[in-house]
C-alpha atoms as a PDB file:
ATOM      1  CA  UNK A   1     103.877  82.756  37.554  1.00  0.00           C
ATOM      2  CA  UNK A   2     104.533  80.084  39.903  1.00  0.00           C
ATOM      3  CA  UNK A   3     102.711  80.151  43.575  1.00  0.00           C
ATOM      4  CA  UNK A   4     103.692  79.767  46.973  1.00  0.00           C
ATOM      5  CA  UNK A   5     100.392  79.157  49.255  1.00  0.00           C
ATOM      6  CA  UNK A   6     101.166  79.776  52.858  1.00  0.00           C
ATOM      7  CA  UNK A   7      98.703  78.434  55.009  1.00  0.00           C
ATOM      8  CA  UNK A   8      97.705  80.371  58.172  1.00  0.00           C
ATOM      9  CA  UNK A   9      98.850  84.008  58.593  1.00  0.00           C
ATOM     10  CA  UNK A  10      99.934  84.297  61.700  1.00  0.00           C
ATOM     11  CA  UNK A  11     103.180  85.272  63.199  1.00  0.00           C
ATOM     12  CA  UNK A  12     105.398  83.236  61.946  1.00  0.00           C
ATOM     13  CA  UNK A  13     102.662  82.750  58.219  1.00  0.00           C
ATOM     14  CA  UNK A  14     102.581  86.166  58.119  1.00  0.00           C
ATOM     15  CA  UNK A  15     105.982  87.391  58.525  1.00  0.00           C
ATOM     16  CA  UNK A  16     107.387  84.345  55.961  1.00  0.00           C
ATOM     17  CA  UNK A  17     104.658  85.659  53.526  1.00  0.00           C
ATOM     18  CA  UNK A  18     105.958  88.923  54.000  1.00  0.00           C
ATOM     19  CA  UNK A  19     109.413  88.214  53.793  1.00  0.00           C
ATOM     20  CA  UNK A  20     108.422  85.716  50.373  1.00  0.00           C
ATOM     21  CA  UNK A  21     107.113  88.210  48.438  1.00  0.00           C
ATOM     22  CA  UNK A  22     109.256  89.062  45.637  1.00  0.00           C
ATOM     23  CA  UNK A  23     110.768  85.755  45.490  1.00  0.00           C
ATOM     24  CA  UNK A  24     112.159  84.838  41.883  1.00  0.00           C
ATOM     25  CA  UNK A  25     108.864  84.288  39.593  1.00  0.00           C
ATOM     26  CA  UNK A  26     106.524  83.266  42.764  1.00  0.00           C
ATOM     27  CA  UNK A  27     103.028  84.688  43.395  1.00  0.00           C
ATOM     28  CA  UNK A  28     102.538  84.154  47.249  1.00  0.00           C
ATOM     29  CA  UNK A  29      99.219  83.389  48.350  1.00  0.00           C
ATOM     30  CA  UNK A  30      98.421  83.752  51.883  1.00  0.00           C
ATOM     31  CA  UNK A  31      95.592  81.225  53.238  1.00  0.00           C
ATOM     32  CA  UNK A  32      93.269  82.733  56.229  1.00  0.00           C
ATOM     33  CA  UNK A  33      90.391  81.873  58.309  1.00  0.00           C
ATOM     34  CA  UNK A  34      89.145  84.801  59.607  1.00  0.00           C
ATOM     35  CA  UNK A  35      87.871  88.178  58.774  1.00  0.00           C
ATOM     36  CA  UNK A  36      89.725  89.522  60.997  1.00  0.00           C
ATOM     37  CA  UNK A  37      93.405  88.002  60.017  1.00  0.00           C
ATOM     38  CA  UNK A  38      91.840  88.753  56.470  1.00  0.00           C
ATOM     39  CA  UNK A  39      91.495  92.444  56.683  1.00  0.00           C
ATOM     40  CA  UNK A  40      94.461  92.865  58.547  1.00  0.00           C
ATOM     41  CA  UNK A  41      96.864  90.621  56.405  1.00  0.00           C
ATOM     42  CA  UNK A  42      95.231  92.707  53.666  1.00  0.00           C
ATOM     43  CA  UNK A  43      96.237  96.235  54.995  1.00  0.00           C
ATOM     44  CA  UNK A  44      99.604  95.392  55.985  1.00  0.00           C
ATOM     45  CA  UNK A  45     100.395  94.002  52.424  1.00  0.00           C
ATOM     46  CA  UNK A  46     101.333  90.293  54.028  1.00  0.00           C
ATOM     47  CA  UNK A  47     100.641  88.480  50.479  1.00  0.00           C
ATOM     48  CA  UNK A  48     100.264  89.094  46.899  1.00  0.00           C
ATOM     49  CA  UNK A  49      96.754  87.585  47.194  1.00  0.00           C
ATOM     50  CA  UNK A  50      94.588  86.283  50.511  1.00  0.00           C
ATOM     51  CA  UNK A  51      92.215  83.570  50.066  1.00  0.00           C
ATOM     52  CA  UNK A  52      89.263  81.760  52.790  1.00  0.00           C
ATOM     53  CA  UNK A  53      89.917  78.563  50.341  1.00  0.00           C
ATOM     54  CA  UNK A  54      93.438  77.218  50.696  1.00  0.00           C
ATOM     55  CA  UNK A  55      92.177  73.430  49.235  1.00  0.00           C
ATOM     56  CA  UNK A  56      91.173  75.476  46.325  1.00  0.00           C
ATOM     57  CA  UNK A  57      94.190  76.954  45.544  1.00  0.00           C
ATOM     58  CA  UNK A  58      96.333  73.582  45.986  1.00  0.00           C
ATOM     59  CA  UNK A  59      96.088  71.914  42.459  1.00  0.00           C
ATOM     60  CA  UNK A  60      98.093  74.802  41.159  1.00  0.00           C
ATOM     61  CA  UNK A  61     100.420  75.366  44.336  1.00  0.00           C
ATOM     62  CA  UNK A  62     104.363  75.040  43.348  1.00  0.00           C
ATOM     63  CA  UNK A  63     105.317  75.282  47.171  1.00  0.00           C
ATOM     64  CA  UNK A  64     102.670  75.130  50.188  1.00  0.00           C
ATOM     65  CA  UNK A  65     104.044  76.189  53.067  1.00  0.00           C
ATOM     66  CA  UNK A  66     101.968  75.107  55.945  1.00  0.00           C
ATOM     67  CA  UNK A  67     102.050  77.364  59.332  1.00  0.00           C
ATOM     68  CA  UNK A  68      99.594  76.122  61.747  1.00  0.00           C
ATOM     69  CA  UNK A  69      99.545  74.389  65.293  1.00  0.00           C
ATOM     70  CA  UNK A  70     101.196  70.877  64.339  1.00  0.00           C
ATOM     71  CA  UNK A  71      97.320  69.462  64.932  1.00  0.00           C
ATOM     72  CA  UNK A  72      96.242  71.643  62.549  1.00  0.00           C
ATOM     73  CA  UNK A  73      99.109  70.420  59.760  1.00  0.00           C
ATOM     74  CA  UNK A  74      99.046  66.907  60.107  1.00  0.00           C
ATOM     75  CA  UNK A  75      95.109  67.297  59.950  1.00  0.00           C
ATOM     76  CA  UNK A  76      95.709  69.660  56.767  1.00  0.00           C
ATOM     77  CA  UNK A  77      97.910  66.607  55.052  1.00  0.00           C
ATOM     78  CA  UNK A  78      95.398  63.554  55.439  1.00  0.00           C
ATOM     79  CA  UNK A  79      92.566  65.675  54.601  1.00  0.00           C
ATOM     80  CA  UNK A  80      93.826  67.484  51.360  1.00  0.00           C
ATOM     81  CA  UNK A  81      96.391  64.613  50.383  1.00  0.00           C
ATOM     82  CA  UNK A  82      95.051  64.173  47.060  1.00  0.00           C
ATOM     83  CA  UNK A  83      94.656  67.430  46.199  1.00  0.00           C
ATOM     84  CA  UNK A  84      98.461  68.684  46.227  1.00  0.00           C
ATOM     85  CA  UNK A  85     100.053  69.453  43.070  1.00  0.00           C
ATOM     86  CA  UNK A  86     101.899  66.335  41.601  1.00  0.00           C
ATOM     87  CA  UNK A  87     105.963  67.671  41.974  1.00  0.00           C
ATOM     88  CA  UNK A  88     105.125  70.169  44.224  1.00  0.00           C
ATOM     89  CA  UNK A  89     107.111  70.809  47.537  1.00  0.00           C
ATOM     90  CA  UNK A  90     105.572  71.067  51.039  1.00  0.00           C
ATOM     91  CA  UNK A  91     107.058  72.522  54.063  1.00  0.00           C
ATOM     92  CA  UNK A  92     106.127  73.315  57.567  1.00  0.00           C
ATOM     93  CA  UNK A  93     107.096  76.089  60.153  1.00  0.00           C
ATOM     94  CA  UNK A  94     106.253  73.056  63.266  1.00  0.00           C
ATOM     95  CA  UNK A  95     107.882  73.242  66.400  1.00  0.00           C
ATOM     96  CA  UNK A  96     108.536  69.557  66.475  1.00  0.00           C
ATOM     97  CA  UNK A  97     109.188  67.434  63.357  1.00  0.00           C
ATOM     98  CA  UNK A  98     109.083  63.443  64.496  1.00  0.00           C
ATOM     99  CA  UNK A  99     104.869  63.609  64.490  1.00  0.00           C
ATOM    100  CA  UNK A 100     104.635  65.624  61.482  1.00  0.00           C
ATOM    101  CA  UNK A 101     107.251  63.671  59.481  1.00  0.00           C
ATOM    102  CA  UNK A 102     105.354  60.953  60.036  1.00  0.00           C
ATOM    103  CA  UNK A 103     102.166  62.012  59.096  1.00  0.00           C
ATOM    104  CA  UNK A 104     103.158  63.306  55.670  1.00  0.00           C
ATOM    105  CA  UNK A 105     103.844  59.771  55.006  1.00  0.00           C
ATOM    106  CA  UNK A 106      99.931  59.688  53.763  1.00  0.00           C
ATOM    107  CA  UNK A 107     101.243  61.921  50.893  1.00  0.00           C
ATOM    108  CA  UNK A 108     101.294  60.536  47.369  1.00  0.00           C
ATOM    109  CA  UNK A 109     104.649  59.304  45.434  1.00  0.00           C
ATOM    110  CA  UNK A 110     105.835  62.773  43.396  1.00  0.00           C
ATOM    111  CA  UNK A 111     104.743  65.290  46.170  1.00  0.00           C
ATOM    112  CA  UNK A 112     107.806  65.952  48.298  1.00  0.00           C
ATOM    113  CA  UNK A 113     107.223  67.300  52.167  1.00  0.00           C
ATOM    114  CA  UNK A 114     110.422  68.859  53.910  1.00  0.00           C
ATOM    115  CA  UNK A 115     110.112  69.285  57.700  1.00  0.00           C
ATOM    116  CA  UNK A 116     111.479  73.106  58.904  1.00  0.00           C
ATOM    117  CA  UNK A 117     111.497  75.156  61.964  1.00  0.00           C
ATOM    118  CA  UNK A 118     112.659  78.689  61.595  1.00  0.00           C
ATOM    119  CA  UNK A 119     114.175  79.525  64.805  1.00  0.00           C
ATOM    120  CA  UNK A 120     112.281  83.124  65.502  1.00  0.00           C
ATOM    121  CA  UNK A 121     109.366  84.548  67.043  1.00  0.00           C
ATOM    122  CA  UNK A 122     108.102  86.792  69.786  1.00  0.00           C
ATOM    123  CA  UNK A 123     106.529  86.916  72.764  1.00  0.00           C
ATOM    124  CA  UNK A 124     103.427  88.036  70.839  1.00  0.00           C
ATOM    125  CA  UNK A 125     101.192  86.488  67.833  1.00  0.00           C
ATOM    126  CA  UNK A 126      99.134  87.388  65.450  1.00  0.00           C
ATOM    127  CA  UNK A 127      99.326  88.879  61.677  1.00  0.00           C
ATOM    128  CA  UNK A 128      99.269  92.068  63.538  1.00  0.00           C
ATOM    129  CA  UNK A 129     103.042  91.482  64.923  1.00  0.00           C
ATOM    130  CA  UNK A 130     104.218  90.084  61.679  1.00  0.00           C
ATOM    131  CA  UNK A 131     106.896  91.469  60.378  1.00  0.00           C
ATOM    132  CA  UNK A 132     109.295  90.334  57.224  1.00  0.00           C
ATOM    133  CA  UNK A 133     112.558  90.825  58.757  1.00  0.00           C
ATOM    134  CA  UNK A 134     111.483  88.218  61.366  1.00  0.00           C
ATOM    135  CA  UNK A 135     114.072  85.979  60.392  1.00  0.00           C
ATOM    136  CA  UNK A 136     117.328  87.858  59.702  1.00  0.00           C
ATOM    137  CA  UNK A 137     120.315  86.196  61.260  1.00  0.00           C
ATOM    138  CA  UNK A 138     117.757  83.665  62.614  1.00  0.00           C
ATOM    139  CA  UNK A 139     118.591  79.836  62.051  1.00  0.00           C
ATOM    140  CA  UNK A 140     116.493  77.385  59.888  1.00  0.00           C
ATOM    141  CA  UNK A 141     116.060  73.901  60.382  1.00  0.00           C
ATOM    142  CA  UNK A 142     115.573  71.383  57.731  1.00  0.00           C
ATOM    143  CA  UNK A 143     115.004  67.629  58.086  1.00  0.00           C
ATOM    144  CA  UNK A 144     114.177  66.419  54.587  1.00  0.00           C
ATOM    145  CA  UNK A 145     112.035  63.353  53.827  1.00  0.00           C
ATOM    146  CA  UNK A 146     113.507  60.265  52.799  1.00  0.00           C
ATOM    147  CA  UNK A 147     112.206  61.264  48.965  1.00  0.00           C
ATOM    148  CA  UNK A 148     113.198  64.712  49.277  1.00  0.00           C
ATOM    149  CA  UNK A 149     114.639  65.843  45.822  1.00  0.00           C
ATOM    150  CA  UNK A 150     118.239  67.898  45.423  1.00  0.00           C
ATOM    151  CA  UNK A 151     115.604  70.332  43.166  1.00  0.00           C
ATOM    152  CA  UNK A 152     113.556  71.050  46.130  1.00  0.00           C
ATOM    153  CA  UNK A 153     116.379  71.696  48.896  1.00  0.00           C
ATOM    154  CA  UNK A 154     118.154  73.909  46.399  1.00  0.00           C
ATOM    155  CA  UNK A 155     114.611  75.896  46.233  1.00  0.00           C
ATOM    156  CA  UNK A 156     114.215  75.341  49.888  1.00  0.00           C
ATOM    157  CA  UNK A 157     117.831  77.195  50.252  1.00  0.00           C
ATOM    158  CA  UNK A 158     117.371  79.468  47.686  1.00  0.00           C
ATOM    159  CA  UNK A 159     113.902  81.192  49.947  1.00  0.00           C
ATOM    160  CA  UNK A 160     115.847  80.845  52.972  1.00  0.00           C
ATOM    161  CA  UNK A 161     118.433  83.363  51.284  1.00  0.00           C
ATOM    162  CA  UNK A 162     115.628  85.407  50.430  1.00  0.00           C
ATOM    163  CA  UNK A 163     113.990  85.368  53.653  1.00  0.00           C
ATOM    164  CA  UNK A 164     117.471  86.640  54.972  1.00  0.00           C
ATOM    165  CA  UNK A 165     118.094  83.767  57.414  1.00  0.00           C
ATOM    166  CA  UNK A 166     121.607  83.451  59.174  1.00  0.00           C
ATOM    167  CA  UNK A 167     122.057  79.717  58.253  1.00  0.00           C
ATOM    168  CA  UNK A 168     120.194  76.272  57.771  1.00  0.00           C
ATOM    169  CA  UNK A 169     121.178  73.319  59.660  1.00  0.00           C
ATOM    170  CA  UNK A 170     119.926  70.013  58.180  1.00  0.00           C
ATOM    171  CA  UNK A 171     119.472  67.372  60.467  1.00  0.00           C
ATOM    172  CA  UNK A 172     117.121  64.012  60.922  1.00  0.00           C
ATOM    173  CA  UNK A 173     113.515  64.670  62.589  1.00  0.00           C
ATOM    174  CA  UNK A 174     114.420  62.722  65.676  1.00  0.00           C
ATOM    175  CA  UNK A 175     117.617  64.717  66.331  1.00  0.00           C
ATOM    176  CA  UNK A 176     115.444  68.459  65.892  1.00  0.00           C
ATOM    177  CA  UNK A 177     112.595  67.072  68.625  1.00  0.00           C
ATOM    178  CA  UNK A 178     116.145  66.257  71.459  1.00  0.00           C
ATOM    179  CA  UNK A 179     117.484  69.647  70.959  1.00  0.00           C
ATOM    180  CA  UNK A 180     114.304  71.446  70.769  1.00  0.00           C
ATOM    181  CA  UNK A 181     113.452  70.170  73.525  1.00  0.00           C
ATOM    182  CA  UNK A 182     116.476  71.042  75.624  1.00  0.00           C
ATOM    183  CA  UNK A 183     117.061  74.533  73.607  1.00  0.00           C
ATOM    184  CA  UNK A 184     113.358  75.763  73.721  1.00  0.00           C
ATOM    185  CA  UNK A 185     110.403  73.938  74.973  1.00  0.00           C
ATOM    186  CA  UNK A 186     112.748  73.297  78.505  1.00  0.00           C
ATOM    187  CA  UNK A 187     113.131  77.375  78.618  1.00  0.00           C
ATOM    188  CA  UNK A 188     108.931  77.888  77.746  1.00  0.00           C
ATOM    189  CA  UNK A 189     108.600  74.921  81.187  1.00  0.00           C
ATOM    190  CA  UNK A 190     111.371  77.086  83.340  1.00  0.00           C
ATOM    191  CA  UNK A 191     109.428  80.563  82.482  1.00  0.00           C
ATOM    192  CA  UNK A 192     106.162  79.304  83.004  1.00  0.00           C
ATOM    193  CA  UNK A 193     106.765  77.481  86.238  1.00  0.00           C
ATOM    194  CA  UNK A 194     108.625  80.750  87.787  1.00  0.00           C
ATOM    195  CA  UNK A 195     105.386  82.918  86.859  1.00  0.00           C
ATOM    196  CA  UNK A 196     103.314  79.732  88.533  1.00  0.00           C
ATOM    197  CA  UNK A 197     104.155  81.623  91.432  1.00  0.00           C
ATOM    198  CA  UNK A 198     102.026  83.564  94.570  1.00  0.00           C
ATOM    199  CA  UNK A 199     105.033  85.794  94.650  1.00  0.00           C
ATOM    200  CA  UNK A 200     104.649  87.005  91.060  1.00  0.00           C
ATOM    201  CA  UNK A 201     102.031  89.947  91.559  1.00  0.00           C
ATOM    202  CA  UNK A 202     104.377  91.236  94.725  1.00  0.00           C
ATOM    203  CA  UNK A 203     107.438  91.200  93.342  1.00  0.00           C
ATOM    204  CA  UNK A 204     107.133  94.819  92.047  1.00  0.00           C
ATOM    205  CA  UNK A 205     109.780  97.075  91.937  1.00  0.00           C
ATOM    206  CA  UNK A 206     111.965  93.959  92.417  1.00  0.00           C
ATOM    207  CA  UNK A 207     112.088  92.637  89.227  1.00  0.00           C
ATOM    208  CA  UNK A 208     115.291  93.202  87.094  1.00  0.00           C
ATOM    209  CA  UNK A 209     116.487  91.846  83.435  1.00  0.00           C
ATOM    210  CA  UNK A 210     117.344  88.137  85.251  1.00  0.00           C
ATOM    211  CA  UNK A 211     114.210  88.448  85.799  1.00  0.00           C
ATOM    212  CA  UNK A 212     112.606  89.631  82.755  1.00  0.00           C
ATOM    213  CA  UNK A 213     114.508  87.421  80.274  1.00  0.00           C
ATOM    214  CA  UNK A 214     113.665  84.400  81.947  1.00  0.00           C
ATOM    215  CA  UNK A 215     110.022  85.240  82.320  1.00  0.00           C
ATOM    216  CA  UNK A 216     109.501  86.634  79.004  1.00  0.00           C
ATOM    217  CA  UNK A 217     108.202  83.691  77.401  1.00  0.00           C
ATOM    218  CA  UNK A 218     105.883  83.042  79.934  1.00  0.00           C
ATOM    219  CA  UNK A 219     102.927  85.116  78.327  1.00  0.00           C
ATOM    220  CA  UNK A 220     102.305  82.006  74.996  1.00  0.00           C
ATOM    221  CA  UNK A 221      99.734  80.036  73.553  1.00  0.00           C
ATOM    222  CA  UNK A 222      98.580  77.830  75.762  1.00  0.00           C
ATOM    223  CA  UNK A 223      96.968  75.829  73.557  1.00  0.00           C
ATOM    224  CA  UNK A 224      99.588  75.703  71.184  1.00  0.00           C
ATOM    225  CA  UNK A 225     102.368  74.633  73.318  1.00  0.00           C
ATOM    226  CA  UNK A 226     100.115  71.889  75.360  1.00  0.00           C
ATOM    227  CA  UNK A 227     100.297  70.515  71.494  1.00  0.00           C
ATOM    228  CA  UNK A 228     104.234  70.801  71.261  1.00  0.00           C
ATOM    229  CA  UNK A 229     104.760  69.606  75.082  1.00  0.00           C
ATOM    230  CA  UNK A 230     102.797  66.818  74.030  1.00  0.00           C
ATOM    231  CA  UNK A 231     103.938  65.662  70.329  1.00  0.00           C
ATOM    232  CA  UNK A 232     107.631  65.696  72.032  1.00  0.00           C
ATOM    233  CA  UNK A 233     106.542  64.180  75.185  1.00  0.00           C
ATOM    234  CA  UNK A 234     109.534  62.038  75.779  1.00  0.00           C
ATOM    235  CA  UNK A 235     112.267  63.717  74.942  1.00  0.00           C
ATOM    236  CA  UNK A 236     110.798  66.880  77.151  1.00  0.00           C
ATOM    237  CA  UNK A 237     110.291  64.628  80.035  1.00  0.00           C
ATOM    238  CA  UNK A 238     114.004  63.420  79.675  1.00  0.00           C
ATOM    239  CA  UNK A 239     115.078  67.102  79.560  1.00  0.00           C
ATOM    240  CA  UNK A 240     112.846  68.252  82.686  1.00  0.00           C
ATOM    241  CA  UNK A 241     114.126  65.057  85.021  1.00  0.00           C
ATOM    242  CA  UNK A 242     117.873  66.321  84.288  1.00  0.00           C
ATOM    243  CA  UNK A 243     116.794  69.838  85.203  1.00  0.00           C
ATOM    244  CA  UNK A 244     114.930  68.488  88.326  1.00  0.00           C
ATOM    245  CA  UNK A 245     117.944  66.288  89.652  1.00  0.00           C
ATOM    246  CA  UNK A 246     120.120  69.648  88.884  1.00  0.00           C
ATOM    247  CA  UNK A 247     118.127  71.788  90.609  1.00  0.00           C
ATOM    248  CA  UNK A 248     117.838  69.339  93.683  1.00  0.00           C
ATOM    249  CA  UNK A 249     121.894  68.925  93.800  1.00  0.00           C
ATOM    250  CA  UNK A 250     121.746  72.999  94.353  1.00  0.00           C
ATOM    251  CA  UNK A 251     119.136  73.143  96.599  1.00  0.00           C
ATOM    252  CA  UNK A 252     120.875  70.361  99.187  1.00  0.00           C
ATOM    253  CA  UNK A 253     124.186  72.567  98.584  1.00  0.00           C
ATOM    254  CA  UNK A 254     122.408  75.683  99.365  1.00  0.00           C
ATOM    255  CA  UNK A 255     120.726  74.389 102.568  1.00  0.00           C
ATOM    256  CA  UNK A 256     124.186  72.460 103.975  1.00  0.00           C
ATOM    257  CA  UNK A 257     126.050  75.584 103.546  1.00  0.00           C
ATOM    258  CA  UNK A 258     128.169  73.709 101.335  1.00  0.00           C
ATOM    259  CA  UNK A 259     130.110  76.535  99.874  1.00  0.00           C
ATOM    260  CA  UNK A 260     132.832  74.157  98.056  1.00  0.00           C
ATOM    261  CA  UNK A 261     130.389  72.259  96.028  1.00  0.00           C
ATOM    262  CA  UNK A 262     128.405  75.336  95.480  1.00  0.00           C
ATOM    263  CA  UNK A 263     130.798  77.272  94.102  1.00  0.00           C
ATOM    264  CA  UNK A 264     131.689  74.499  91.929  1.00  0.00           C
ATOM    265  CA  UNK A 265     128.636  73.623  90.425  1.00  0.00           C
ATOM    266  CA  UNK A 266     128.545  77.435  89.201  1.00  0.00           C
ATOM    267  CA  UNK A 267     132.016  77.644  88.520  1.00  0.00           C
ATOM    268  CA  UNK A 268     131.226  74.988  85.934  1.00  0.00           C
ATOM    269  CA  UNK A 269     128.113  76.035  84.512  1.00  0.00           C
ATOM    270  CA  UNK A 270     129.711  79.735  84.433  1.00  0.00           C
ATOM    271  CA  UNK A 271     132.803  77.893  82.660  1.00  0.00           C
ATOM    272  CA  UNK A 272     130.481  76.029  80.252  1.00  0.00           C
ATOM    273  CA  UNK A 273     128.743  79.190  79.039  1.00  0.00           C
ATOM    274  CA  UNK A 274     131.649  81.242  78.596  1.00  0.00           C
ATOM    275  CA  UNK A 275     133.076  78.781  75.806  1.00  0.00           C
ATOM    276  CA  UNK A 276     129.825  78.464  74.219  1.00  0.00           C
END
């Protein structure tokens, strides 16, 4: 059989292991760290086969698909580099794909890397929320390398099928990091600096779904997203600034009674989200 090794098991590792298994002729190997993701990547099934020794199982790796923090991957590619299987295919699961792109240029001629972001997750992580119909109806993005075979995106396409995901859009690296940033890292900033917020623990009883869906991905890896906020660092801060002159323009409408501009400004936005 041929082998899939995905590398870190947690949500997103997890539920694409999950959601792998059963693939064409592929074994899928998932890669852990812990005992604890161990045992319970073990009892919910998540892989054909866990291993503690993912550099050990990369000369005979067809596909590697590599799910940690984007630290973690582009410190995964320099240090096992030499160890990939010559023709084999690596992809990632990284929230922003400039930064990694560029560090899988320390790859070796014959090993092809293909940047990806499935658009899905939770509001929770861990093996232990896993699940392999994560990404049904979800959308997959793919910015191949500039040696990335037509073999390899066929396979690539082929597992998104499998995996059951709505679509893929292919696109360059730089072009992923602008609209991420507007479409997802600009929502984590919004929720986070509402719950950054005295009135949060008195609000009660006052709360409704507004409320709730913006908020909801408040609760996330800090760690984690300091690392995306930070790898994507100027097209987020070019995203914020036209939030924060936005915001301004309806505060000074709201506190000149300016009803005629006011209604306006949401007229259009209203307008704008209607036809999207």
């Amino acid at each position: 059989m041929k082998k899939i090794l995905v590398v870190g098991l947690g949500l997103i590792g997890g539920s694409l292991a999950m959601a792998l298994r059963g693939f064409e002729d592929f074994e899928v190997v998932g890669a852990v760290r812990s005992q604890s993701t161990y045992s319970k990547a073990a009892e919910r099934h998540a892989a054909d086969r866990l291993t503690f020794d993912p550099a050990g199982e990369l000369p005979g790796a067809d596909v590697v698909v590599l799910c940690q923090d984007p630290a973690g991957i582009i410190g995964f590619l320099r240090e096992h580099r030499d160890r990939f299987k010559p023709g084999c295919l690596i992809w990632d699961v990284c929230g922003v794909k400039t930064a990694v792109m560029e560090a899988a240029q320390c790859l070796p001629a014959g090993v092809d890397f293909i940047g990806c972001h499935p658009m899905a997750g939770k509001e929770v992580s861990g093996i232990g929320n896993a699940e392999g119909g994560l990404f049904r109806n979800t959308h997959f993005i793919v910015t191949p390398g500039p040696g990335s075979t037509r073999e390899h995106l066929d396979l690539l396409g082929r597992m998104a099928d499998w995996c059951r995901f709505g679509d893929v859009i292919v696109t360059t690296p730089e072009r992923h990091d602008e609209m991420i940033a507007y479409t997802s890292q600009l929502m984590h900033v919004i929720a986070v600096s509402v719950c950054d917020n005295d009135e949060l623990f008195s609000c009660k009883g006052f709360e409704g779904g507004s409320f709730r869906d913006c908020t909801r991905v408040a609760a996330l890896d800090a760690a984690m997203w300091t690392q995306l906020f930070t790898f994507n660092a100027p097209a987020l801060a070019k995203v914020v600034g036209t939030l924060e002159n936005r915001m301004r323009q309806y505060r000074e409408a709201i506190e000149a009674g300016d009803q005629d501009a006011l209604r306006a400004m949401l007229a259009q936005a209203s307008d704008r989200k209607k036809q999207i």
